[in-house]
N, C-alpha and C. Protein backbone atom coordinates (compact mmCIF):
# COMPACT_ATOMS: atom_id res chain seq x y z
N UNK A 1 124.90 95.18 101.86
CA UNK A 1 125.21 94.54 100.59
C UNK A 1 124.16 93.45 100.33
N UNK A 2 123.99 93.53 98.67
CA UNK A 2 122.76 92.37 98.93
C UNK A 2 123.28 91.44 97.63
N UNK A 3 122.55 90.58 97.48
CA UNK A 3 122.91 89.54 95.91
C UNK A 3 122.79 90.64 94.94
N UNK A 4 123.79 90.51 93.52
CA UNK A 4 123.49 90.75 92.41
C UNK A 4 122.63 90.20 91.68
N UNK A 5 122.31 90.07 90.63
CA UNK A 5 121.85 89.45 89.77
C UNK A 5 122.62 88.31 89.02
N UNK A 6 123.97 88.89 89.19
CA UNK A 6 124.87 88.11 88.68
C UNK A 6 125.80 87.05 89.46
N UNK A 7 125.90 87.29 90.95
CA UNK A 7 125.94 86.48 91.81
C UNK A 7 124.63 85.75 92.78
N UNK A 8 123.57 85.81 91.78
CA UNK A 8 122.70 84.51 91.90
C UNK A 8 122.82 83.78 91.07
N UNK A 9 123.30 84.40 89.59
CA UNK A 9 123.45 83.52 88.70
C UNK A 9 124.72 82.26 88.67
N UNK A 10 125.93 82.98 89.66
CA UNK A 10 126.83 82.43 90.29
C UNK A 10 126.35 81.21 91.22
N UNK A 11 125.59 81.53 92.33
CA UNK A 11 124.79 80.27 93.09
C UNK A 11 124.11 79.64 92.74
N UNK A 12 123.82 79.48 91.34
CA UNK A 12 122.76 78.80 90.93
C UNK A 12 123.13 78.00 90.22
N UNK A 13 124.46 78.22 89.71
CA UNK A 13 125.88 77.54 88.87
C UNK A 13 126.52 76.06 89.78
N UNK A 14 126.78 77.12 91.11
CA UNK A 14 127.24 76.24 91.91
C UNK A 14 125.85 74.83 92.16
N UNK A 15 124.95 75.43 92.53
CA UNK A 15 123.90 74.46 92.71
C UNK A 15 124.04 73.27 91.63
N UNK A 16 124.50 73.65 91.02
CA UNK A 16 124.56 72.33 89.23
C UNK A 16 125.86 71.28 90.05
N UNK A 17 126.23 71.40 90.58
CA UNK A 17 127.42 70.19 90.99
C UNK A 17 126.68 68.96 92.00
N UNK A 18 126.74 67.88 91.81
CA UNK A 18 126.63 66.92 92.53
C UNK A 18 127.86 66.80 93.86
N UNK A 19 127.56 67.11 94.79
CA UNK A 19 128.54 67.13 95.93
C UNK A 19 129.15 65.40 96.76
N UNK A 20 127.89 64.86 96.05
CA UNK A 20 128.50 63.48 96.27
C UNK A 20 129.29 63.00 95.70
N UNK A 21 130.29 63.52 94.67
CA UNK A 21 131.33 63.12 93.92
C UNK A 21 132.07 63.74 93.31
N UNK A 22 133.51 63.75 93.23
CA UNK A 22 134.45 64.59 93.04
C UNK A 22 134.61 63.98 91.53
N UNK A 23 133.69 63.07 91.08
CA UNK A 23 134.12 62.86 89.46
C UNK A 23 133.65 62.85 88.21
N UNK A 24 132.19 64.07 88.98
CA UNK A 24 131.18 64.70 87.65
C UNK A 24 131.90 66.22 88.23
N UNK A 25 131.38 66.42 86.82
CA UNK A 25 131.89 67.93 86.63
C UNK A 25 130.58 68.39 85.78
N UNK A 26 130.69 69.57 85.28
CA UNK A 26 129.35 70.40 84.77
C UNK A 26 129.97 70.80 83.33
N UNK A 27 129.54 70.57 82.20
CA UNK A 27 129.54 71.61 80.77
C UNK A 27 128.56 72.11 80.46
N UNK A 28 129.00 73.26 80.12
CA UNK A 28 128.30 74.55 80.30
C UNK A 28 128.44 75.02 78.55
N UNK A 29 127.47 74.55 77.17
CA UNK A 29 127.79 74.74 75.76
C UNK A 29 127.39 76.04 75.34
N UNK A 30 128.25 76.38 74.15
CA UNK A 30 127.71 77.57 73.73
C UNK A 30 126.77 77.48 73.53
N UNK A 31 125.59 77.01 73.71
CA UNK A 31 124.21 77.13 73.61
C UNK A 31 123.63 77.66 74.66
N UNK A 32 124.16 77.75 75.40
CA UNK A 32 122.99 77.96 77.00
C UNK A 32 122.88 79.13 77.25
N UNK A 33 122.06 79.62 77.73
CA UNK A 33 121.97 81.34 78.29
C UNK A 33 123.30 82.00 78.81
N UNK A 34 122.96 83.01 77.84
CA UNK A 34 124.45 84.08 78.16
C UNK A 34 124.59 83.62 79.50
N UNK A 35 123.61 83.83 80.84
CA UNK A 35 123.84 84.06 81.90
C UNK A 35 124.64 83.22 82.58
N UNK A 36 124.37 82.28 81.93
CA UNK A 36 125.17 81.16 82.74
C UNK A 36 126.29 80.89 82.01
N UNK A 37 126.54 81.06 80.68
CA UNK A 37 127.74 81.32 80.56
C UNK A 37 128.26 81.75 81.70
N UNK A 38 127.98 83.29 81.43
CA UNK A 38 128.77 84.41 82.12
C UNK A 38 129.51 84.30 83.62
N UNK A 39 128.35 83.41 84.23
CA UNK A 39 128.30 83.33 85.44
C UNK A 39 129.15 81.88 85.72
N UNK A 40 129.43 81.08 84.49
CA UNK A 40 130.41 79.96 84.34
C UNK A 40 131.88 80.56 84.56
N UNK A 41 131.77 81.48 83.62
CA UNK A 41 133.02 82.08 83.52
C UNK A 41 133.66 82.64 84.75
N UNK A 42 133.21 84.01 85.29
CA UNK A 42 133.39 84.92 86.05
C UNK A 42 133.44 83.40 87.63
N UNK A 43 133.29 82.52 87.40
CA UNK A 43 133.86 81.09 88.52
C UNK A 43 134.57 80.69 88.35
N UNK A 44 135.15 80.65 87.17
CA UNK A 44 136.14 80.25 86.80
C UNK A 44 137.54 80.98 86.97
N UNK A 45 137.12 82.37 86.23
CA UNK A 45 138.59 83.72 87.05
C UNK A 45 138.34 83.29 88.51
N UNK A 46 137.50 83.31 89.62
CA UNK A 46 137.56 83.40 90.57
C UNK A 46 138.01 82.36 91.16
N UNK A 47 138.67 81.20 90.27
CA UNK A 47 139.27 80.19 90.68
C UNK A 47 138.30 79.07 91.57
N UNK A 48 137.04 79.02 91.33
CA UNK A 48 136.42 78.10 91.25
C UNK A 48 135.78 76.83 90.47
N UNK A 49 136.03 77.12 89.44
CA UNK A 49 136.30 75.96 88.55
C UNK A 49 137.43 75.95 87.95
N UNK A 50 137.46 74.56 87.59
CA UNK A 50 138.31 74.29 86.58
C UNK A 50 139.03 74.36 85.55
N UNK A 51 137.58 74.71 84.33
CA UNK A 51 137.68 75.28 83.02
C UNK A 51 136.76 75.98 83.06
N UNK A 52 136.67 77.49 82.02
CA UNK A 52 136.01 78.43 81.47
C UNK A 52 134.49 77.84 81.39
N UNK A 53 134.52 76.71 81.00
CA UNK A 53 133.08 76.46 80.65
C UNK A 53 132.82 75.22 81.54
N UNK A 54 133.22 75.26 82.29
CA UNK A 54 132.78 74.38 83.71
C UNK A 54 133.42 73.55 84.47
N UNK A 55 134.09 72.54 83.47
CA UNK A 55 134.76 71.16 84.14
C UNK A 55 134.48 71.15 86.02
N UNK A 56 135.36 71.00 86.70
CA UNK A 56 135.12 70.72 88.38
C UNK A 56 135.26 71.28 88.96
N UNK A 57 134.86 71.25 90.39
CA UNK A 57 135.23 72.12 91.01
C UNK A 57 136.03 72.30 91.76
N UNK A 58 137.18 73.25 91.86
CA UNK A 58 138.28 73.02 92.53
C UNK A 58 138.15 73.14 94.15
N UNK A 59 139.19 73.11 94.85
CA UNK A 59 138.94 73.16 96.49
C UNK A 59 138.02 73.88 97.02
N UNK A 60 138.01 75.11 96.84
CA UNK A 60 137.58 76.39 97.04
C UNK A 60 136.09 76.50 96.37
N UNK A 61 136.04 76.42 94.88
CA UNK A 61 134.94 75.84 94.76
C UNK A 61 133.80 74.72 95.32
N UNK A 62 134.49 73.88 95.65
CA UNK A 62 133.94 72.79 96.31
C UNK A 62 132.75 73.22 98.01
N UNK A 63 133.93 74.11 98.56
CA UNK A 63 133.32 74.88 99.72
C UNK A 63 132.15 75.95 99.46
N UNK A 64 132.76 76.74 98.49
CA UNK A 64 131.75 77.47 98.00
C UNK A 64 130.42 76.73 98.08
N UNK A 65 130.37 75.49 96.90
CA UNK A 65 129.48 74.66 96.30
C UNK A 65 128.85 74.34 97.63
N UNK A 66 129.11 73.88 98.63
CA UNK A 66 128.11 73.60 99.65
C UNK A 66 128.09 74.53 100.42
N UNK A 67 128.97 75.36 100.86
CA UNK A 67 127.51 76.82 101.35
C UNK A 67 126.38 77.40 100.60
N UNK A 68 126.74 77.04 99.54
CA UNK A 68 125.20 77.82 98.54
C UNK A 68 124.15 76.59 98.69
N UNK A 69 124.94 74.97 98.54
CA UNK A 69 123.63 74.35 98.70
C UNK A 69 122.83 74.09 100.59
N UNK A 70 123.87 74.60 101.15
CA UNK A 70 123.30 74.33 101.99
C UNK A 70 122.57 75.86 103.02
N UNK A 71 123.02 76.50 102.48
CA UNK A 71 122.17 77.71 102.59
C UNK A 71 120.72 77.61 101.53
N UNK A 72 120.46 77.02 100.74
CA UNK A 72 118.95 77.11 100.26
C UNK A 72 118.38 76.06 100.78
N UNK A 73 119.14 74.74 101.14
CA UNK A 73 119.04 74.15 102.23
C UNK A 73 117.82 74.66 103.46
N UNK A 74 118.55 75.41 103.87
CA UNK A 74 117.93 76.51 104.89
C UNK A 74 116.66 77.07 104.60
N UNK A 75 117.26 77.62 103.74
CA UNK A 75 116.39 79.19 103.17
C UNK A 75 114.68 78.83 102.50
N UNK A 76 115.12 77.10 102.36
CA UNK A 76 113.53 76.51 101.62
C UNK A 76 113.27 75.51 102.58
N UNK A 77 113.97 74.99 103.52
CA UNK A 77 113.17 73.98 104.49
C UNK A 77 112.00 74.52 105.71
N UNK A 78 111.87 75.46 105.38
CA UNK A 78 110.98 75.97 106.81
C UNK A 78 111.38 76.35 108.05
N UNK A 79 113.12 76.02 108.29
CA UNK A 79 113.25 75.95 109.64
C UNK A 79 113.19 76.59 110.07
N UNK A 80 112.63 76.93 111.57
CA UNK A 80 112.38 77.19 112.68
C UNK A 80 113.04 77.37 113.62
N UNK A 81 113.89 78.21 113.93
CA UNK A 81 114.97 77.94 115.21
C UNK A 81 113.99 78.08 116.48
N UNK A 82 114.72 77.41 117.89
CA UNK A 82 113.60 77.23 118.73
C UNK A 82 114.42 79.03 119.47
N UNK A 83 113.64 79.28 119.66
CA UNK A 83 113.68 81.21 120.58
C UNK A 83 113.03 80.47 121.91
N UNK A 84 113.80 80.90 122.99
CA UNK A 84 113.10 80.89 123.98
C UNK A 84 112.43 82.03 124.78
């Protein structure tokens, strides 16, 4: 199984939250790319946000929200695991 297109557009959603605070939230206007609509939305059925068009992130979301940031975390720092 690999990423969609549409569940990057999902992690990339999540990436928009400030994790240092449970008292910004994200709006997401009818102006912005379908995609992120879409990908607002389809977080929202999945009971990761709040509201349709963004508001916070709920528990579950919240977890979500930092495995994605801390998996690019990863995925862009260079690291190196030591192999012996």
């Amino acid at each position: 199984m690999s990423y969609s297109p549409d569940l990057v557009d999902e992690l990339n959603t999540l990436l928009r939250f400030d994790l240092a605070t449970n008292q910004q939230g994200v709006k997401v206007h009818k102006t912005a790319d379908a995609a992120v609509i879409a990908a607002t939305q389809r977080l929202h059925d999945k009971g990761l946000l709040s509201q349709a068009d963004g508001g916070y992130l709920t528990s579950l979301g919240r977890e979500a929200a930092e495995h994605a940031q801390a998996a690019l975390t990863i995925l862009t720092s260079g690291f190196q695991p030591f192999l012996p």
